[in-house]
C-alpha atoms as a PDB file:
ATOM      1  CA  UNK A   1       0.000   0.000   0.000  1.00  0.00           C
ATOM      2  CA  UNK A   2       1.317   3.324  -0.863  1.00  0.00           C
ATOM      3  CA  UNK A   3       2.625   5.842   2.237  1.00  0.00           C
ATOM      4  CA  UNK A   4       1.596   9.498   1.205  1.00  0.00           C
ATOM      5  CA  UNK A   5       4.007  10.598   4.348  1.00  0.00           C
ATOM      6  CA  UNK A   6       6.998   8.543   2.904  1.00  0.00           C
ATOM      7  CA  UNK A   7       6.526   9.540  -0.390  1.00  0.00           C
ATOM      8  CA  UNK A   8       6.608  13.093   0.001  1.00  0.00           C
ATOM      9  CA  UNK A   9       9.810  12.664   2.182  1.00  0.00           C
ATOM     10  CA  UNK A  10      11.360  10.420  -0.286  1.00  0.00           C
ATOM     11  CA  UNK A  11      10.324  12.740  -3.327  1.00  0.00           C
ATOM     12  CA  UNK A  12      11.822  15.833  -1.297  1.00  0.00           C
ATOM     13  CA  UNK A  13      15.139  14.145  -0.771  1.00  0.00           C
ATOM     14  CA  UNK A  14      15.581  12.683  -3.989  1.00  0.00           C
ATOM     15  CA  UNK A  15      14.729  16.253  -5.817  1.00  0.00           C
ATOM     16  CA  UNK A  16      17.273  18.022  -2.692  1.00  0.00           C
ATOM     17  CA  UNK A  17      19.715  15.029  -3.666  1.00  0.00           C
ATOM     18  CA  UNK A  18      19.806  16.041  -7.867  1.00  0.00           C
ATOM     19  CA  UNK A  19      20.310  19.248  -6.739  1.00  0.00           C
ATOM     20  CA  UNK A  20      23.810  18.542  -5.011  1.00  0.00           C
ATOM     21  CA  UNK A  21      24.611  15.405  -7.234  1.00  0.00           C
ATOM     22  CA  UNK A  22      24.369  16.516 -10.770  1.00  0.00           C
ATOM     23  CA  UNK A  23      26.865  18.100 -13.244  1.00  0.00           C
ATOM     24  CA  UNK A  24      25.398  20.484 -15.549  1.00  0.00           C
ATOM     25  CA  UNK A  25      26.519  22.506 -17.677  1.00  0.00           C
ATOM     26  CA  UNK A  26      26.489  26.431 -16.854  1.00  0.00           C
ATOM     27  CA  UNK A  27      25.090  28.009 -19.986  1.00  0.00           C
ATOM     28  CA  UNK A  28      26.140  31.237 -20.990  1.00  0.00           C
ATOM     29  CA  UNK A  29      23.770  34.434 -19.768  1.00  0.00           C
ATOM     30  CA  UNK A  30      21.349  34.886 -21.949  1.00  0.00           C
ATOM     31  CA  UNK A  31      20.068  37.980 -23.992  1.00  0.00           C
ATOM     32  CA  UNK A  32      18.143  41.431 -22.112  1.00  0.00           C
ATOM     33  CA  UNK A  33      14.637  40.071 -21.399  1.00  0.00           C
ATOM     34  CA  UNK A  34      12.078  41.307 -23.872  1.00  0.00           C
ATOM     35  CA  UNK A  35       8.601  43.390 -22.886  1.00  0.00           C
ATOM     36  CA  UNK A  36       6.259  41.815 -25.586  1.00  0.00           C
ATOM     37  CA  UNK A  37       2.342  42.395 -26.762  1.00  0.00           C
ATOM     38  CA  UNK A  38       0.348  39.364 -27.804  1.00  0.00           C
ATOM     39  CA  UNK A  39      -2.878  39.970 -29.414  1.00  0.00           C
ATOM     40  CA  UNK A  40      -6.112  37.197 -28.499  1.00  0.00           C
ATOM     41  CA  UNK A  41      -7.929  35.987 -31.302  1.00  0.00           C
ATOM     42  CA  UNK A  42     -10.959  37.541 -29.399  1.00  0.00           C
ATOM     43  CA  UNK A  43      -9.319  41.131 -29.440  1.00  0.00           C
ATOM     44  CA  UNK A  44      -7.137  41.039 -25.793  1.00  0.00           C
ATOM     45  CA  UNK A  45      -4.102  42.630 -25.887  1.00  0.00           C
ATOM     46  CA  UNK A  46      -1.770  40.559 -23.495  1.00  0.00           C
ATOM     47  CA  UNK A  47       1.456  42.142 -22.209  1.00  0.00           C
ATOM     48  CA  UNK A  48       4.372  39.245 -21.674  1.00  0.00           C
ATOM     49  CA  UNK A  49       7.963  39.370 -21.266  1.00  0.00           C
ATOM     50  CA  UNK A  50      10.511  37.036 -22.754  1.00  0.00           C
ATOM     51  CA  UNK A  51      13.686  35.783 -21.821  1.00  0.00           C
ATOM     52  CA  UNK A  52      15.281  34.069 -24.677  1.00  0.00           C
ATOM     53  CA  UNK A  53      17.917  31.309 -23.876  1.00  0.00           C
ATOM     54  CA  UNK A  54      21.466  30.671 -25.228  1.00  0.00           C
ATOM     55  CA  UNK A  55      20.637  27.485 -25.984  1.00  0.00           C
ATOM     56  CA  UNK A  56      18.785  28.030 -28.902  1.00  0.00           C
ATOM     57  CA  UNK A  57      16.206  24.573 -30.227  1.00  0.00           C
ATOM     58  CA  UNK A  58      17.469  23.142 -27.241  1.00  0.00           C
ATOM     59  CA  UNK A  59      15.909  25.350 -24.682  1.00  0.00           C
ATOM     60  CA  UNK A  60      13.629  24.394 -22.365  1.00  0.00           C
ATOM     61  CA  UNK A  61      10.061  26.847 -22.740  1.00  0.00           C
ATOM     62  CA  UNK A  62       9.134  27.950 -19.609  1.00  0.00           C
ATOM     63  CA  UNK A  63       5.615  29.719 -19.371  1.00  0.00           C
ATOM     64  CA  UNK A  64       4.723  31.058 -15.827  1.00  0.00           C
ATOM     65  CA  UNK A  65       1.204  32.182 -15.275  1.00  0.00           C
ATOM     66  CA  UNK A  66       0.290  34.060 -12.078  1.00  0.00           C
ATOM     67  CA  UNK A  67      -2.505  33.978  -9.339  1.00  0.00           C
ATOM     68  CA  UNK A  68      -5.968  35.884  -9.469  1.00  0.00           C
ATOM     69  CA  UNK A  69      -4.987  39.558  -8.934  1.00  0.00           C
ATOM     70  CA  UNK A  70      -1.274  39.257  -9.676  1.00  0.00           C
ATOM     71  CA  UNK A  71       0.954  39.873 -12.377  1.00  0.00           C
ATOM     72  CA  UNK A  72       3.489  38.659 -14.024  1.00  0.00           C
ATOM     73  CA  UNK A  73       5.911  40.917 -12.081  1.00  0.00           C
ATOM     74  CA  UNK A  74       5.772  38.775  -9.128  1.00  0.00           C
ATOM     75  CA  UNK A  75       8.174  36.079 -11.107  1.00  0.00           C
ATOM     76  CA  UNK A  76      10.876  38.990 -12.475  1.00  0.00           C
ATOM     77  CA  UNK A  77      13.649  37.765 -10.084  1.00  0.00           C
ATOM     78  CA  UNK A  78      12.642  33.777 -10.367  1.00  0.00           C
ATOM     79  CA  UNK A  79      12.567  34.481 -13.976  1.00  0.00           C
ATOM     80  CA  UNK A  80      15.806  35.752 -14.451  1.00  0.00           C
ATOM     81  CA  UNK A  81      17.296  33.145 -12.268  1.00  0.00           C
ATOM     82  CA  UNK A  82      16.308  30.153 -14.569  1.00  0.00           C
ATOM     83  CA  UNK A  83      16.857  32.106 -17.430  1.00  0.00           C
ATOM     84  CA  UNK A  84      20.408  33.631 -16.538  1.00  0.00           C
ATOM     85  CA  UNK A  85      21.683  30.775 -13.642  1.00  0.00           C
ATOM     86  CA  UNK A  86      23.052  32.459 -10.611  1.00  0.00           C
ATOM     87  CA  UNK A  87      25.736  29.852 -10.071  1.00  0.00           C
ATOM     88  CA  UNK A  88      27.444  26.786 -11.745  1.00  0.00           C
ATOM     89  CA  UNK A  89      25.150  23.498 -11.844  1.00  0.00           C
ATOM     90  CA  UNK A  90      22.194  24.947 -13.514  1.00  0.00           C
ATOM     91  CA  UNK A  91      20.207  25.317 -16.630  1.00  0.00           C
ATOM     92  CA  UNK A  92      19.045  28.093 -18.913  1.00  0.00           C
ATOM     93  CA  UNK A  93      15.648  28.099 -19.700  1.00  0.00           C
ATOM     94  CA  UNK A  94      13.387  30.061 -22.111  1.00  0.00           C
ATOM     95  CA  UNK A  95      10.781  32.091 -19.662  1.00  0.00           C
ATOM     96  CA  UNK A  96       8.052  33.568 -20.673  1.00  0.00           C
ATOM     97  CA  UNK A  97       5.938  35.334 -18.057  1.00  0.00           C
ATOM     98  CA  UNK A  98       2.255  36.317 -18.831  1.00  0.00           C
ATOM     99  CA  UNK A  99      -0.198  38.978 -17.634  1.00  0.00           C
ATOM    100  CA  UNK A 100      -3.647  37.562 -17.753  1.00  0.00           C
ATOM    101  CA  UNK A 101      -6.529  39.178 -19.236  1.00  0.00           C
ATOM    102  CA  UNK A 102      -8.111  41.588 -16.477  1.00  0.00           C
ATOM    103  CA  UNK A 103      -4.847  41.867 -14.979  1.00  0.00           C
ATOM    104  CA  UNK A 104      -1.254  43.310 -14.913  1.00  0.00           C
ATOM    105  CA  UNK A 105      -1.040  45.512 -18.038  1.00  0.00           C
ATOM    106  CA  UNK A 106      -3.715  43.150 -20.024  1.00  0.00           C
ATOM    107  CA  UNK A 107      -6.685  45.255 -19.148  1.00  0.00           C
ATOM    108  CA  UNK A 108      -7.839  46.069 -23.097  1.00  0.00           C
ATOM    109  CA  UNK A 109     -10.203  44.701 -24.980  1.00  0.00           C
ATOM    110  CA  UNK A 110     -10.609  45.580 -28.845  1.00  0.00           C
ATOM    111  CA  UNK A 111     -14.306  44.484 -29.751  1.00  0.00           C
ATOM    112  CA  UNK A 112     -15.377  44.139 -33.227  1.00  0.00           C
ATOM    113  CA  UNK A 113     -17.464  47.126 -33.573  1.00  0.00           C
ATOM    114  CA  UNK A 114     -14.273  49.630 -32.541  1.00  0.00           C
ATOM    115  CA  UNK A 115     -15.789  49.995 -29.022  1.00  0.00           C
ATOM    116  CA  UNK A 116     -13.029  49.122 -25.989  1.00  0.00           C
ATOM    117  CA  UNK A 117     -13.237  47.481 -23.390  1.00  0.00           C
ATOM    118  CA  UNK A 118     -11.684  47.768 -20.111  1.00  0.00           C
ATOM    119  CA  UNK A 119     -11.172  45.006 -17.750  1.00  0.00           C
ATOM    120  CA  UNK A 120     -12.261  45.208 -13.958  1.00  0.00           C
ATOM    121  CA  UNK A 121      -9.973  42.565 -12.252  1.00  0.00           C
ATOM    122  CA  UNK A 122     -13.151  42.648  -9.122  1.00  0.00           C
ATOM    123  CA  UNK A 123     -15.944  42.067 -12.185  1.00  0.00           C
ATOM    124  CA  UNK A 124     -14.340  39.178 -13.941  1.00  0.00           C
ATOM    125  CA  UNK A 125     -16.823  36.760 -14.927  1.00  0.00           C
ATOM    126  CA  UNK A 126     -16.563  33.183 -15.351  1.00  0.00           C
ATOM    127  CA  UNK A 127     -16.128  32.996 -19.203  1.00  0.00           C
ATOM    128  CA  UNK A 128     -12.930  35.563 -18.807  1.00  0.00           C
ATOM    129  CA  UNK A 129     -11.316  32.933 -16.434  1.00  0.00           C
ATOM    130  CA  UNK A 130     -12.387  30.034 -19.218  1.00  0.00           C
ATOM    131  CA  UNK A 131     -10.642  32.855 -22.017  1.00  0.00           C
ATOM    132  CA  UNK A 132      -7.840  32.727 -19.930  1.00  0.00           C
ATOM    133  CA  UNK A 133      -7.662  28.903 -21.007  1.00  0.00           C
ATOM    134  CA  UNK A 134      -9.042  29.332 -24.409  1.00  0.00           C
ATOM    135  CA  UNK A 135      -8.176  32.681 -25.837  1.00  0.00           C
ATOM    136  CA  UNK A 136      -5.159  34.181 -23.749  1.00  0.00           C
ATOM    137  CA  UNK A 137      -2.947  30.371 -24.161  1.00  0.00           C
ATOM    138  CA  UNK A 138      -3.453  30.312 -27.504  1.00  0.00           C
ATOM    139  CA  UNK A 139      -1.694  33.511 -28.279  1.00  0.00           C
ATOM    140  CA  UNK A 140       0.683  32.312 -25.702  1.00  0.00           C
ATOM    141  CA  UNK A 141       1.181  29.429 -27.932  1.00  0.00           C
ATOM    142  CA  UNK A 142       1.825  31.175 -31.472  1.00  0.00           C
ATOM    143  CA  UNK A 143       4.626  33.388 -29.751  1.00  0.00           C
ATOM    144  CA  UNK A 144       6.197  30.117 -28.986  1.00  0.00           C
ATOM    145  CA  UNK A 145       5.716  28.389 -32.103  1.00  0.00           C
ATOM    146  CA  UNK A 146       7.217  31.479 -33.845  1.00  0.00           C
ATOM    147  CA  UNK A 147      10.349  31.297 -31.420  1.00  0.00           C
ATOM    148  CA  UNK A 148      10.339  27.182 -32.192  1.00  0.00           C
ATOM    149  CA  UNK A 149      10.474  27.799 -35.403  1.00  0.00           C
ATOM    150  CA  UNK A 150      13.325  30.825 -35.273  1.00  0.00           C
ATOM    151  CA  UNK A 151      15.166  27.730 -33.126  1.00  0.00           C
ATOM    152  CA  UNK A 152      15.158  29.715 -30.243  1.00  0.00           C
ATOM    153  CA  UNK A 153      13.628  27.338 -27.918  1.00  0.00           C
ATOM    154  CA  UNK A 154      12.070  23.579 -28.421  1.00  0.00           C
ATOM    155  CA  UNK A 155       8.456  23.661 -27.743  1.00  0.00           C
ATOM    156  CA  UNK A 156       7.903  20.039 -27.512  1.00  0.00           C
ATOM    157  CA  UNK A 157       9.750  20.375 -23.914  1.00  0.00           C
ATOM    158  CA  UNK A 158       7.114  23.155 -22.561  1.00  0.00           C
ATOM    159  CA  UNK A 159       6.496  23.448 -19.295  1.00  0.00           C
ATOM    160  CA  UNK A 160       3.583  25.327 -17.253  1.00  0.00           C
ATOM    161  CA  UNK A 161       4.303  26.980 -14.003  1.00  0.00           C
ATOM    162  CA  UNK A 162       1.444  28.407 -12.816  1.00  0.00           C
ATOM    163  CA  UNK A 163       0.471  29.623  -9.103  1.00  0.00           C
ATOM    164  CA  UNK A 164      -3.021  29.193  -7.627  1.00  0.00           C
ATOM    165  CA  UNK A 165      -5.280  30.565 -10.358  1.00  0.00           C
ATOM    166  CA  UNK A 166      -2.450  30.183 -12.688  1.00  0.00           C
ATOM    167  CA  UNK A 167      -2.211  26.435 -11.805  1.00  0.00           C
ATOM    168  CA  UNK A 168      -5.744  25.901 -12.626  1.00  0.00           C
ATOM    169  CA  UNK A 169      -5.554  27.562 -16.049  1.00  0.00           C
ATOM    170  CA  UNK A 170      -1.668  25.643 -16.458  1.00  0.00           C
ATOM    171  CA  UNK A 171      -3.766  22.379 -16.096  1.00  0.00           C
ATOM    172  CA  UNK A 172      -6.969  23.366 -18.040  1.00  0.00           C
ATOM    173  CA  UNK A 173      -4.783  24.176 -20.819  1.00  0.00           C
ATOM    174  CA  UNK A 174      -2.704  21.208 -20.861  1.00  0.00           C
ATOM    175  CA  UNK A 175      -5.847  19.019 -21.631  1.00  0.00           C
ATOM    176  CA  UNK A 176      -6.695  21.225 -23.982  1.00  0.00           C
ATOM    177  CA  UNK A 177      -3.491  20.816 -25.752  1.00  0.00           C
ATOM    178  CA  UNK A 178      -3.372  16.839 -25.451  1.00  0.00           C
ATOM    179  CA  UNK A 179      -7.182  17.322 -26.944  1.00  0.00           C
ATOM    180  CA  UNK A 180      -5.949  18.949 -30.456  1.00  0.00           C
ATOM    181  CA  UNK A 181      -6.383  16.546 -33.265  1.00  0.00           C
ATOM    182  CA  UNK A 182      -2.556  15.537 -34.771  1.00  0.00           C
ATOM    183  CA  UNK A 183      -2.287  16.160 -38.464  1.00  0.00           C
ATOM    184  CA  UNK A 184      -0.025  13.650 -40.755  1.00  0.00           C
ATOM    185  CA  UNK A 185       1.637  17.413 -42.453  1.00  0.00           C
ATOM    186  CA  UNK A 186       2.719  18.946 -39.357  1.00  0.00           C
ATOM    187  CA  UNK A 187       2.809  18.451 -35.402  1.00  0.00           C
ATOM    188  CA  UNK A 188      -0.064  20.499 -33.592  1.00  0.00           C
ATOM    189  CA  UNK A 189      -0.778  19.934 -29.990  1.00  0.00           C
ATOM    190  CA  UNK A 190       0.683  17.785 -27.200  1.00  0.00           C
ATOM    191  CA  UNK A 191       3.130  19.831 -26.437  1.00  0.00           C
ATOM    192  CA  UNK A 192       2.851  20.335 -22.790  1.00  0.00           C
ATOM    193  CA  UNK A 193       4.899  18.057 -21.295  1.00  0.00           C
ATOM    194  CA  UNK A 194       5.178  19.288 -17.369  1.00  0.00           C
ATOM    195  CA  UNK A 195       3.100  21.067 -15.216  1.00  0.00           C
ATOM    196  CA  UNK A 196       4.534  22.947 -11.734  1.00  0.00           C
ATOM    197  CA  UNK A 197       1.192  23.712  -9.831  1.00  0.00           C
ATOM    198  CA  UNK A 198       2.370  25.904  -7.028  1.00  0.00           C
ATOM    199  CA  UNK A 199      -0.681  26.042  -4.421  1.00  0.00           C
ATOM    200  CA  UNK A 200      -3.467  24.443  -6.795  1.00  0.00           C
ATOM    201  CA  UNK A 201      -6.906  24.903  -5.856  1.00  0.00           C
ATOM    202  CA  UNK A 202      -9.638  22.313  -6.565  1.00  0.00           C
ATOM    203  CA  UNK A 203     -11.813  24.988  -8.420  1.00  0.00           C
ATOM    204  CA  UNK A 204     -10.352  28.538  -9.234  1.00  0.00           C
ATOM    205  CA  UNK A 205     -12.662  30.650 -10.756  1.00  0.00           C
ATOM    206  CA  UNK A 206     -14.880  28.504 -12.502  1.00  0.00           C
ATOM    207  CA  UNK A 207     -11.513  26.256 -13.484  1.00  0.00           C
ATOM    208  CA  UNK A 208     -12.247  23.108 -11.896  1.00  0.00           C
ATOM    209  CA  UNK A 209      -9.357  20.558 -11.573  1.00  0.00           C
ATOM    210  CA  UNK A 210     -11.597  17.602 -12.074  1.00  0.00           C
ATOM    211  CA  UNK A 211     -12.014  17.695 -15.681  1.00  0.00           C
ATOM    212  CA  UNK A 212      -8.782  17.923 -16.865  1.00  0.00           C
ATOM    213  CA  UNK A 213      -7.870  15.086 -14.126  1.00  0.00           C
ATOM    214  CA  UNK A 214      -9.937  12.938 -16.001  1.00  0.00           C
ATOM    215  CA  UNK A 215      -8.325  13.814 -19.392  1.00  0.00           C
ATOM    216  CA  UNK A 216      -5.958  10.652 -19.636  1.00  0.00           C
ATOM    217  CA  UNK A 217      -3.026  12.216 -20.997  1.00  0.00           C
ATOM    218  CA  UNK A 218      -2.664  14.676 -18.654  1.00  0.00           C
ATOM    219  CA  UNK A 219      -2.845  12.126 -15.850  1.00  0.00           C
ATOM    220  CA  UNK A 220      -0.832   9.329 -17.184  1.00  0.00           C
ATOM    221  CA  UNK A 221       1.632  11.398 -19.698  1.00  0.00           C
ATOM    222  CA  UNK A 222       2.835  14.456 -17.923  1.00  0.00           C
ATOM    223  CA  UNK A 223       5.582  15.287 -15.208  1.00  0.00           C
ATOM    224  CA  UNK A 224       4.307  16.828 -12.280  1.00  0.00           C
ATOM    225  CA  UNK A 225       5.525  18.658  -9.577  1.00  0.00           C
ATOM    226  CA  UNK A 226       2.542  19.923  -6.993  1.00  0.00           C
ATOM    227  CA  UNK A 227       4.036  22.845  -4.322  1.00  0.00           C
ATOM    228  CA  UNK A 228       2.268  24.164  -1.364  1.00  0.00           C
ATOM    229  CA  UNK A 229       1.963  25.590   2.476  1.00  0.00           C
ATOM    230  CA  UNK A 230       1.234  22.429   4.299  1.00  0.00           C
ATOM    231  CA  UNK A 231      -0.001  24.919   7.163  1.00  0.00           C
ATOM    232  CA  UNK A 232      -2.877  25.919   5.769  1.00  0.00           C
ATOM    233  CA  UNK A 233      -5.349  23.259   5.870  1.00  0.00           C
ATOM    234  CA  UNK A 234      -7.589  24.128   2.665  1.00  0.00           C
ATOM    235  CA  UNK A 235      -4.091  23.908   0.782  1.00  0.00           C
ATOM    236  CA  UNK A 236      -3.364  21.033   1.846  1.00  0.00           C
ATOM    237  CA  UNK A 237      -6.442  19.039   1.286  1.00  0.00           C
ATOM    238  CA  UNK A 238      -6.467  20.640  -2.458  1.00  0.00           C
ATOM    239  CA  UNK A 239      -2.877  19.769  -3.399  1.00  0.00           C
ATOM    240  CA  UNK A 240      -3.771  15.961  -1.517  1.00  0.00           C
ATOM    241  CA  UNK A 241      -6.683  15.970  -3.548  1.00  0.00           C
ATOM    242  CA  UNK A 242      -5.268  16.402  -6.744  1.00  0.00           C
ATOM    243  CA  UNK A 243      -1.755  14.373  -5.796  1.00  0.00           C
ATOM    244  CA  UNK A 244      -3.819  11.306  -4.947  1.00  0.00           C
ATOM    245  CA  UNK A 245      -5.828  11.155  -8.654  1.00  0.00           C
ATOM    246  CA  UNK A 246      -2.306  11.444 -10.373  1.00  0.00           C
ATOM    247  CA  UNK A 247      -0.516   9.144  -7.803  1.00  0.00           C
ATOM    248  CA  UNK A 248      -2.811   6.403  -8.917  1.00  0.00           C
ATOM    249  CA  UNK A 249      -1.201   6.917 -12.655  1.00  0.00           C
ATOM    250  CA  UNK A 250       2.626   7.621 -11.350  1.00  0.00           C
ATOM    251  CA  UNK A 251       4.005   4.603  -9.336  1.00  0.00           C
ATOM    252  CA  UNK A 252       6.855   5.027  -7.100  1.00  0.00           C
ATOM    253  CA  UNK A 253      10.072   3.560  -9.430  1.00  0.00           C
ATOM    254  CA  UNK A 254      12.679   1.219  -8.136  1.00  0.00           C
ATOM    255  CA  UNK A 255      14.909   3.335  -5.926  1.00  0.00           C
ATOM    256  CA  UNK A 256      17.661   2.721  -8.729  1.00  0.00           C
ATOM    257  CA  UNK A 257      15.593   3.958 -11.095  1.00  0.00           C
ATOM    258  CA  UNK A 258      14.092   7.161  -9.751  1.00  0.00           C
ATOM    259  CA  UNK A 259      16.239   9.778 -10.819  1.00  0.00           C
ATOM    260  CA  UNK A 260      15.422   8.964 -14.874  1.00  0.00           C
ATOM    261  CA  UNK A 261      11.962   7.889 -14.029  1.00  0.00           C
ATOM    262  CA  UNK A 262      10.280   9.410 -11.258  1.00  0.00           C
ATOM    263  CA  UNK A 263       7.727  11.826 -12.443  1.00  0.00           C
ATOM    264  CA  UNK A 264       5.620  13.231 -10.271  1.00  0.00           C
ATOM    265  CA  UNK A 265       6.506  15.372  -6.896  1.00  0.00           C
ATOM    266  CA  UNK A 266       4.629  16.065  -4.086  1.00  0.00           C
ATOM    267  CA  UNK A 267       6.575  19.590  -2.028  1.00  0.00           C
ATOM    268  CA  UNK A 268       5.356  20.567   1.002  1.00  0.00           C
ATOM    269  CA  UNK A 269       6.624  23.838   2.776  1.00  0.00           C
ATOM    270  CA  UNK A 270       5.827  24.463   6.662  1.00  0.00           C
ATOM    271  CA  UNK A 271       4.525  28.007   6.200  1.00  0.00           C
ATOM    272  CA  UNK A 272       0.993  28.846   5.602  1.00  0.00           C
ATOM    273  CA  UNK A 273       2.224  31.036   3.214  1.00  0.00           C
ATOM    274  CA  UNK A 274       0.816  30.132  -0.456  1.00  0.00           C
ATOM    275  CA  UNK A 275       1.052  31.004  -3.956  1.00  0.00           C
ATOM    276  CA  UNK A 276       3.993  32.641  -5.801  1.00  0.00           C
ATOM    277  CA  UNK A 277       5.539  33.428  -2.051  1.00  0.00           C
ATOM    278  CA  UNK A 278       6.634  29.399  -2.077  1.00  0.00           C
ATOM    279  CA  UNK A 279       8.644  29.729  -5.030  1.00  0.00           C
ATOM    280  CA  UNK A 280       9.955  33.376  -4.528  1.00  0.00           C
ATOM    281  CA  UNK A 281      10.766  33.467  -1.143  1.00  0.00           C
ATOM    282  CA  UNK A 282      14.517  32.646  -0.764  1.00  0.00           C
ATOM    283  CA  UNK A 283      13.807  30.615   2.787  1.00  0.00           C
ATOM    284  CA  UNK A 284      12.255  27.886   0.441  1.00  0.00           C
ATOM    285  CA  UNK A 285      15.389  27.429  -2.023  1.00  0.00           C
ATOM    286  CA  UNK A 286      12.913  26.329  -4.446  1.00  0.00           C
ATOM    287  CA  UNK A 287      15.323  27.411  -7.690  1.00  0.00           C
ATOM    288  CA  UNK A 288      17.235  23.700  -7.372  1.00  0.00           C
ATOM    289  CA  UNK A 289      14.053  22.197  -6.723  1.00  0.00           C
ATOM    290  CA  UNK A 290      12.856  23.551  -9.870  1.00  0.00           C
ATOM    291  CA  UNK A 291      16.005  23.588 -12.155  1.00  0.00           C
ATOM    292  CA  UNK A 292      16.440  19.580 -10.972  1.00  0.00           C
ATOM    293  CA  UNK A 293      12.503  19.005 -11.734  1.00  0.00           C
ATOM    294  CA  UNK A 294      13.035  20.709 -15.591  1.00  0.00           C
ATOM    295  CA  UNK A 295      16.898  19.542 -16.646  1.00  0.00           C
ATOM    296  CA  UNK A 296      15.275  15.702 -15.517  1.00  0.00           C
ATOM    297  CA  UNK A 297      11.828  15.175 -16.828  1.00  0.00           C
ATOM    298  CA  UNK A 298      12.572  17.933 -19.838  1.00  0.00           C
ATOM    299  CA  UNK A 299      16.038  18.675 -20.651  1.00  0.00           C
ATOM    300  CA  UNK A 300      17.354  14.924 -20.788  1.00  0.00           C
ATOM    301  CA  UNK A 301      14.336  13.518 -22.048  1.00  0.00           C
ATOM    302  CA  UNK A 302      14.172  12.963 -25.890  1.00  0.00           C
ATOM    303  CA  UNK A 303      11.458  15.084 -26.748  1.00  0.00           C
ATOM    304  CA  UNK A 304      12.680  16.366 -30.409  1.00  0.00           C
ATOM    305  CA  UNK A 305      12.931  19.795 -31.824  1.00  0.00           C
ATOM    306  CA  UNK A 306      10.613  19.816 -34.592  1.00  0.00           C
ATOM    307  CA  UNK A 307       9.770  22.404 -36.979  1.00  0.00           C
ATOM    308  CA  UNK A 308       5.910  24.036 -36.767  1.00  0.00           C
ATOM    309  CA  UNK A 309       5.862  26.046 -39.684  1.00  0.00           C
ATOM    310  CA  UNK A 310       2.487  26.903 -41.265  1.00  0.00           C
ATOM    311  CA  UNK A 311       0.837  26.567 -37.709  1.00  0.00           C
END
């Protein structure tokens, strides 16, 4: 019978123990980060900034997507620390950080008539969190397909970090990307290949976790890493919620085998403190938690660089 106490100890020392144990290669820094606008097919303009990699088609895509009335300010300094490693052992990745419709500087809305109009982050409605999912990702993904295909980055290795609401629309979105038909001329979909759900909450919004829990591929297919406060008691019984559907699909490895195979990762902090805090605040030393969770489950993995053009 599986031990939920033992396997969050054993996951926690196994991700401390890549940490110290393995030898990457420091990649050089990478190029100024890049304020960007991304236009919704639905008329949203979405500010975003970009941190392109060194490591050109080999890059690992990192999109982080912030918590209901956040921005995507709060990741600046996590950003730039995957993106441009503070010290030998680590990774580069691509980073792309997102503001949200109805928040940050992503507060326009171009309708079809000329009219604008102006988001209210306290009047949201439920479709504008389900946009989020449908409308805002997709214009996340053509910037990335774009950079793909300028080998700048491999999107076949993406990863979502999201935090609280952002977890629930990370999740959401990865079903809907394992959902896209494939087409025999060119790849389209499945893309998503890890999820980091920092303080997920069983229903954010009107972005229930259950659905896309039930979506196969997302459950069976992706590598997960769930983070939250384990002093805060509706935290925890979210994040144990959704950690014992997936645990049922990700069996604990031979101990030999657990640094190529283990993928999924249950963190627990002692604080009560939630969200983007857990990954930001330096008392957590989550950046070798997370560089060890990518450079495994993406960066080694043989996910190849393929070419999307005429997406």
């Amino acid at each position: 019978m599986r031990c939920p106490g033992r396997h969050i100890v054993t996951v926690c020392g196994l991700l401390c123990g890549w940490v110290i144990g393995q030898a990457m290669v420091l990649a050089q820094p990478s190029s100024k980060s890049q304020d960007i606008s991304l236009t919704t097919k639905d008329g949203v303009t979405l500010r975003a900034t970009y941190y392109p990699s060194k490591l050109g088609q080999e890059a690992v895509p990192v999109v982080m997507l912030h918590d209901y009335k956040e921005s995507r300010a709060v990741f600046s300094s996590l950003a730039r620390e995957l993106n441009s490693p503070p010290e030998e052992g680590y990774t580069s990745y691509a980073i792309l950080t997102v503001d949200l419709r109805g928040h940050g500087d992503s507060t326009r809305m171009a309708g079809r008539n000329g009219q604008t109009r102006e988001f209210d982050v306290d009047r949201l409605k439920t479709q504008d969190f389900r946009n989020m999912v449908l409308q805002d990702m997709e214009a996340v993904r053509k910037f990335l397909v774009k950079k793909n295909d300028e080998g700048e980055l491999n999107l076949n290795k993406l990863c979502l970090l999201g935090s609280g609401m952002g977890a629930n629309v990370a999740t959401n979105y990865a079903a809907y990307d394992w959902s896209v038909p494939t087409l025999a001329q060119r790849k389209q979909g499945q893309d998503v290949k890890a999820l980091i759900l920092t303080s997920p909450k069983w229903n954010a919004n009107g972005l229930p976790m259950i659905k896309p829990l039930k979506h196969r591929d997302v459950r069976e297919k992706l590598s997960i890493m769930i983070v939250y406060g384990s002093q805060d008691p509706r935290a925890s019984k979210d994040a144990k919620a959704i950690h014992k559907i997936l645990a049922k699909f990700h069996p604990d490895p031979p101990r030999d085998q657990r640094r190529e195979k283990q993928d999924l990762f249950m963190i627990p902090l002692s604080t009560r403190l939630q969200g983007t805090k857990l990954l930001t605040d330096p008392n957590f030393n989550m950046l070798g938690r997370l560089d060890a969770f990518l450079d495994a489950r993406l960066s080694v993995q043989a996910f190849e660089w393929v070419r999307r053009k005429g997406n």
